[in-house]
N, C-alpha and C. Protein backbone atom coordinates (compact mmCIF):
# COMPACT_ATOMS: atom_id res chain seq x y z
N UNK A 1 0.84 -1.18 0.00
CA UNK A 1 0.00 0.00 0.00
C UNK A 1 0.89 1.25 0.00
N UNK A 2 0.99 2.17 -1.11
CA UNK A 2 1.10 3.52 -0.68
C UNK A 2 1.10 4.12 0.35
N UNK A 3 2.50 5.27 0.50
CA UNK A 3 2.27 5.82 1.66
C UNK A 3 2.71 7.12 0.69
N UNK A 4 0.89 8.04 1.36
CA UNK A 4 1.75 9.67 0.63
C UNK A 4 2.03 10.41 1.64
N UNK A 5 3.49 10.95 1.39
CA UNK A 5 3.59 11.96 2.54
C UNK A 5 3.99 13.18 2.07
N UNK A 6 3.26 13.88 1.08
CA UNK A 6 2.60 15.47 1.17
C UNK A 6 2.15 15.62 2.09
N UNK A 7 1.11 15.01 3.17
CA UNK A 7 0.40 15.89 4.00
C UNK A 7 0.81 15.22 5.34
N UNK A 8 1.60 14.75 5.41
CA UNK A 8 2.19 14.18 6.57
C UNK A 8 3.07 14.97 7.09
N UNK A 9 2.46 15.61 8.84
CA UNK A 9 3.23 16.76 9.03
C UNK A 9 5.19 15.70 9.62
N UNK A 10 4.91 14.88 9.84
CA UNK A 10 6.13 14.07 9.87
C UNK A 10 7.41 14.00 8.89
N UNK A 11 7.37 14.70 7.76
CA UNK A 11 7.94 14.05 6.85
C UNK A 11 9.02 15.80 7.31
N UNK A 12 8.47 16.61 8.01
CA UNK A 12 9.96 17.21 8.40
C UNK A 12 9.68 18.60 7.77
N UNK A 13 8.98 18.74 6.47
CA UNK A 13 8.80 20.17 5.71
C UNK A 13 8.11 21.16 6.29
N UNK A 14 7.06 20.94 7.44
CA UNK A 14 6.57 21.73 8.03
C UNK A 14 7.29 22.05 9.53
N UNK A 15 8.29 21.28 9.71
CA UNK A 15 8.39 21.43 11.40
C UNK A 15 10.15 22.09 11.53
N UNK A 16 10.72 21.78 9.85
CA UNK A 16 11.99 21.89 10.04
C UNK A 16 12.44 23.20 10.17
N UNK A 17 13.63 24.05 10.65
CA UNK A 17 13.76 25.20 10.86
C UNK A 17 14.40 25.52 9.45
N UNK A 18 14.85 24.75 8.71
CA UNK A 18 15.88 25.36 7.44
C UNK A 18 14.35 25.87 6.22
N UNK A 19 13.38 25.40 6.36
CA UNK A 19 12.10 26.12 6.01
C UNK A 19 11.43 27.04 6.06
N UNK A 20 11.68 27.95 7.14
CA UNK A 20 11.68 29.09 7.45
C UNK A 20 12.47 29.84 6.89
N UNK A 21 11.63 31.16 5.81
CA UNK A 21 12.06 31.42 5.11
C UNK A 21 12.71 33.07 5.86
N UNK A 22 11.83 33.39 6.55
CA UNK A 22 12.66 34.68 7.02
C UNK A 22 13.24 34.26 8.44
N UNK A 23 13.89 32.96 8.55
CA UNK A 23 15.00 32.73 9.36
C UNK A 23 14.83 32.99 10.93
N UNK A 24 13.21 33.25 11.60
CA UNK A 24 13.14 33.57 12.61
C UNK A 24 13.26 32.29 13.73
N UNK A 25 12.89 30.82 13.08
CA UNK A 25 12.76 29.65 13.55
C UNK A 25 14.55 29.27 13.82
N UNK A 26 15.21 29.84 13.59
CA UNK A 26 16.80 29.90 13.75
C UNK A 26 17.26 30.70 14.84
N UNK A 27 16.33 31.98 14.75
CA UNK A 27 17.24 32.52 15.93
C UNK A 27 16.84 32.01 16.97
N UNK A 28 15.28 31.93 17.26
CA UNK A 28 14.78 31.74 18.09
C UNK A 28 15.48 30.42 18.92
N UNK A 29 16.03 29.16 18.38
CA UNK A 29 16.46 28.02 18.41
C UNK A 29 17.65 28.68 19.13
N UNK A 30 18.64 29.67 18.37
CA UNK A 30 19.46 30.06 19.42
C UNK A 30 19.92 30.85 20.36
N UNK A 31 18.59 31.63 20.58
CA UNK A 31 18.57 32.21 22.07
C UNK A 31 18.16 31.52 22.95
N UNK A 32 16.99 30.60 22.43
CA UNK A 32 17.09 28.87 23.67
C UNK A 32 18.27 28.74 24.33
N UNK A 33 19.09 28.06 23.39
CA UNK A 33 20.16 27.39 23.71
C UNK A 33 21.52 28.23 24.35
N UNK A 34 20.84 29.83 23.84
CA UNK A 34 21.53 30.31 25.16
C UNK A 34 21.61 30.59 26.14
N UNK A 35 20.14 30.52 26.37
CA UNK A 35 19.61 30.54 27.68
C UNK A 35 19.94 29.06 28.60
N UNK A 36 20.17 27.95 28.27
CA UNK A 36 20.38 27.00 28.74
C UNK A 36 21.57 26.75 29.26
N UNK A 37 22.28 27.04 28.42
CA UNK A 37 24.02 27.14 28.35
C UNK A 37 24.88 28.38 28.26
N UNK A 38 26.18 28.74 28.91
CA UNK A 38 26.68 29.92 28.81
C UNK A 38 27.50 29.78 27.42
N UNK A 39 27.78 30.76 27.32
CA UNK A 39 28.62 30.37 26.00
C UNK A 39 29.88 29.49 26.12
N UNK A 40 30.66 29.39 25.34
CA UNK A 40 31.78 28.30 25.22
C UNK A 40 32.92 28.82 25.97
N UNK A 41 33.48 30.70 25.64
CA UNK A 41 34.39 31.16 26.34
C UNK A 41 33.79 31.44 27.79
N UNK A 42 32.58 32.02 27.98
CA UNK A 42 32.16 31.77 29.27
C UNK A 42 32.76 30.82 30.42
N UNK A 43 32.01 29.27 29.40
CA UNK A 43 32.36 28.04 30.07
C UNK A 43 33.65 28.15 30.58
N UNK A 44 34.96 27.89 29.30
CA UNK A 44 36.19 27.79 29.45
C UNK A 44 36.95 29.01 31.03
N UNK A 45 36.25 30.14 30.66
CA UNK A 45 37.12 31.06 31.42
C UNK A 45 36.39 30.67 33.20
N UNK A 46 34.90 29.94 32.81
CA UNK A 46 35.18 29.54 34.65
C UNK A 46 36.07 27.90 35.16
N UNK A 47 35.81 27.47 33.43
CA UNK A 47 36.83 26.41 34.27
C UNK A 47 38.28 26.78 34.75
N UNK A 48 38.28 27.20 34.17
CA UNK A 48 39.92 27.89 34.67
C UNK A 48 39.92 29.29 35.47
N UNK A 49 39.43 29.93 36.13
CA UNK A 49 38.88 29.77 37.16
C UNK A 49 39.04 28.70 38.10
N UNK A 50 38.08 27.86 38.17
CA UNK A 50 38.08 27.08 38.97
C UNK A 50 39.25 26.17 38.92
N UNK A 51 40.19 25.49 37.92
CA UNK A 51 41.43 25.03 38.39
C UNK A 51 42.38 25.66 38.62
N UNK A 52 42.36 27.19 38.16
CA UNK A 52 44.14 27.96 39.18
C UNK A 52 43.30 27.95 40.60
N UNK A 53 42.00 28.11 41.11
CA UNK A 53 41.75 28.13 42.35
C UNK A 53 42.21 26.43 42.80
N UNK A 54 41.44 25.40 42.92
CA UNK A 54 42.04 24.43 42.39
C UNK A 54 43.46 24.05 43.21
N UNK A 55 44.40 24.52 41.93
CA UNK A 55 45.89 24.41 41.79
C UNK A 55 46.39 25.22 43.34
N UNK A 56 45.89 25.79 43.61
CA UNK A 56 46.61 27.20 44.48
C UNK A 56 45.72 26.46 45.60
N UNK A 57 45.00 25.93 45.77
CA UNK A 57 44.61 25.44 47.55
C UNK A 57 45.34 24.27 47.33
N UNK A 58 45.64 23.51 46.33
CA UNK A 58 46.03 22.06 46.16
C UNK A 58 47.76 22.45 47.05
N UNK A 59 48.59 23.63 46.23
CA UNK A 59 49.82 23.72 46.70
C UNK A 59 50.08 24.48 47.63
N UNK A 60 48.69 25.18 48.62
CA UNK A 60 49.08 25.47 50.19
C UNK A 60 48.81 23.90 50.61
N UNK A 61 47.90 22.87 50.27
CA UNK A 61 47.66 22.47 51.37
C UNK A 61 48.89 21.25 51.23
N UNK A 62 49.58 21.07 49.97
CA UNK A 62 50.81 20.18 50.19
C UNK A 62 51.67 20.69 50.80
N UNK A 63 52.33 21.60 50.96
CA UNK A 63 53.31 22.95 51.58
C UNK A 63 53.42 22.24 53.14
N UNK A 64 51.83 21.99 53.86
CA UNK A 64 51.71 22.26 55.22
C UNK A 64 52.00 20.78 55.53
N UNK A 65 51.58 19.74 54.43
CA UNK A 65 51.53 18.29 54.54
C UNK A 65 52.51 17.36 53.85
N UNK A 66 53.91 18.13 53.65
CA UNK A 66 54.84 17.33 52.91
C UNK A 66 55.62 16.05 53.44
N UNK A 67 55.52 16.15 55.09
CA UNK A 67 56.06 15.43 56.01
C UNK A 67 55.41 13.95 55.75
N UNK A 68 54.26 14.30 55.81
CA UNK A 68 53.31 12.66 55.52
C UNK A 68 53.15 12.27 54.92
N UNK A 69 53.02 11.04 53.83
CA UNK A 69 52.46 10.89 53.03
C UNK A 69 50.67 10.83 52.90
N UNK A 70 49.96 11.04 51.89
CA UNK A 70 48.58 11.25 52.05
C UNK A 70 48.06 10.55 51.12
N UNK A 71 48.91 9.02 50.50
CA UNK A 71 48.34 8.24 49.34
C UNK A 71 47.89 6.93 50.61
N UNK A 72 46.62 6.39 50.40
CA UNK A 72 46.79 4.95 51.08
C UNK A 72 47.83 3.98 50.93
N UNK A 73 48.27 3.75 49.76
CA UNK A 73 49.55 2.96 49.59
C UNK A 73 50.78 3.77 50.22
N UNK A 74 51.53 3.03 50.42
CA UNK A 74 52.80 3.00 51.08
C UNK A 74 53.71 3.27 49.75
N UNK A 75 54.64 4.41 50.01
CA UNK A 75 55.24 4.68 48.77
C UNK A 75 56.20 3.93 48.70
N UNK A 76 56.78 4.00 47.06
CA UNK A 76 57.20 2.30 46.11
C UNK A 76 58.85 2.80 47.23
N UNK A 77 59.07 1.51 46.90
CA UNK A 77 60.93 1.48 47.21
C UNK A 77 61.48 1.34 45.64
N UNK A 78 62.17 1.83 45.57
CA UNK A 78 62.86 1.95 44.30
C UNK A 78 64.31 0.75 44.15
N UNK A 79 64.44 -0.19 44.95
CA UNK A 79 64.64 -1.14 44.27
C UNK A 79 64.18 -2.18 44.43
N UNK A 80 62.60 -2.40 44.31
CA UNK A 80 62.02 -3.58 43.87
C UNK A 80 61.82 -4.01 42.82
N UNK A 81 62.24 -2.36 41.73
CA UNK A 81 62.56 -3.35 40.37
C UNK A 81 63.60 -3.81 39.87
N UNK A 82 64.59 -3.16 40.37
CA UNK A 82 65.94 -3.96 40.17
C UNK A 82 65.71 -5.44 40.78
N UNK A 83 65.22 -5.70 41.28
CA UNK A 83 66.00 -7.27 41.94
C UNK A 83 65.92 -8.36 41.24
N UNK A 84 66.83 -9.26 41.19
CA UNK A 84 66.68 -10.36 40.00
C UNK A 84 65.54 -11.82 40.40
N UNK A 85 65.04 -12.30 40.25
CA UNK A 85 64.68 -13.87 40.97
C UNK A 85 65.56 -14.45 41.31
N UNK A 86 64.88 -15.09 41.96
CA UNK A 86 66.57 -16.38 42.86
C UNK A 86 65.99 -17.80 42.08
């Protein structure tokens, strides 16, 4: 059986934004999406931000704690890879 899809609002010609001929279904799409999201340099400039902050509490708080170690493991001995089998 035939399937016509002229009038099938599915087939994308009525709903798609590149159809819009005076381009308002475009902007509109991206002032959404800016409202949702900051922009890209936005983004970038708080991540960084947030890792020199980050970086700079990370190297007071090693400064105060160099004496201890602060890994659960027990740090390596450096010649357990040298040793040969017996």
């Amino acid at each position: 059986m035939p399937v016509d899809y002229t009038a099938d609002p599915r087939d994308g010609r009525e709903t798609s934004i590149s159809s819009d001929e005076e381009g308002d279904g475009v902007q509109i799409l991206t002032e959404r999406q800016r409202e949702k999201r900051p922009s890209t340099n936005e983004t970038l400039q708080q991540q960084g931000l947030r890792i020199i902050a980050l970086e700079e509490s990370m190297r007071s708080k090693r400064s105060h704690t160099r004496s201890r170690s602060r890994s659960k493991t027990p740090p390596r001995r450096p010649d357990v890879h040298n040793r040969r089998p017996v």
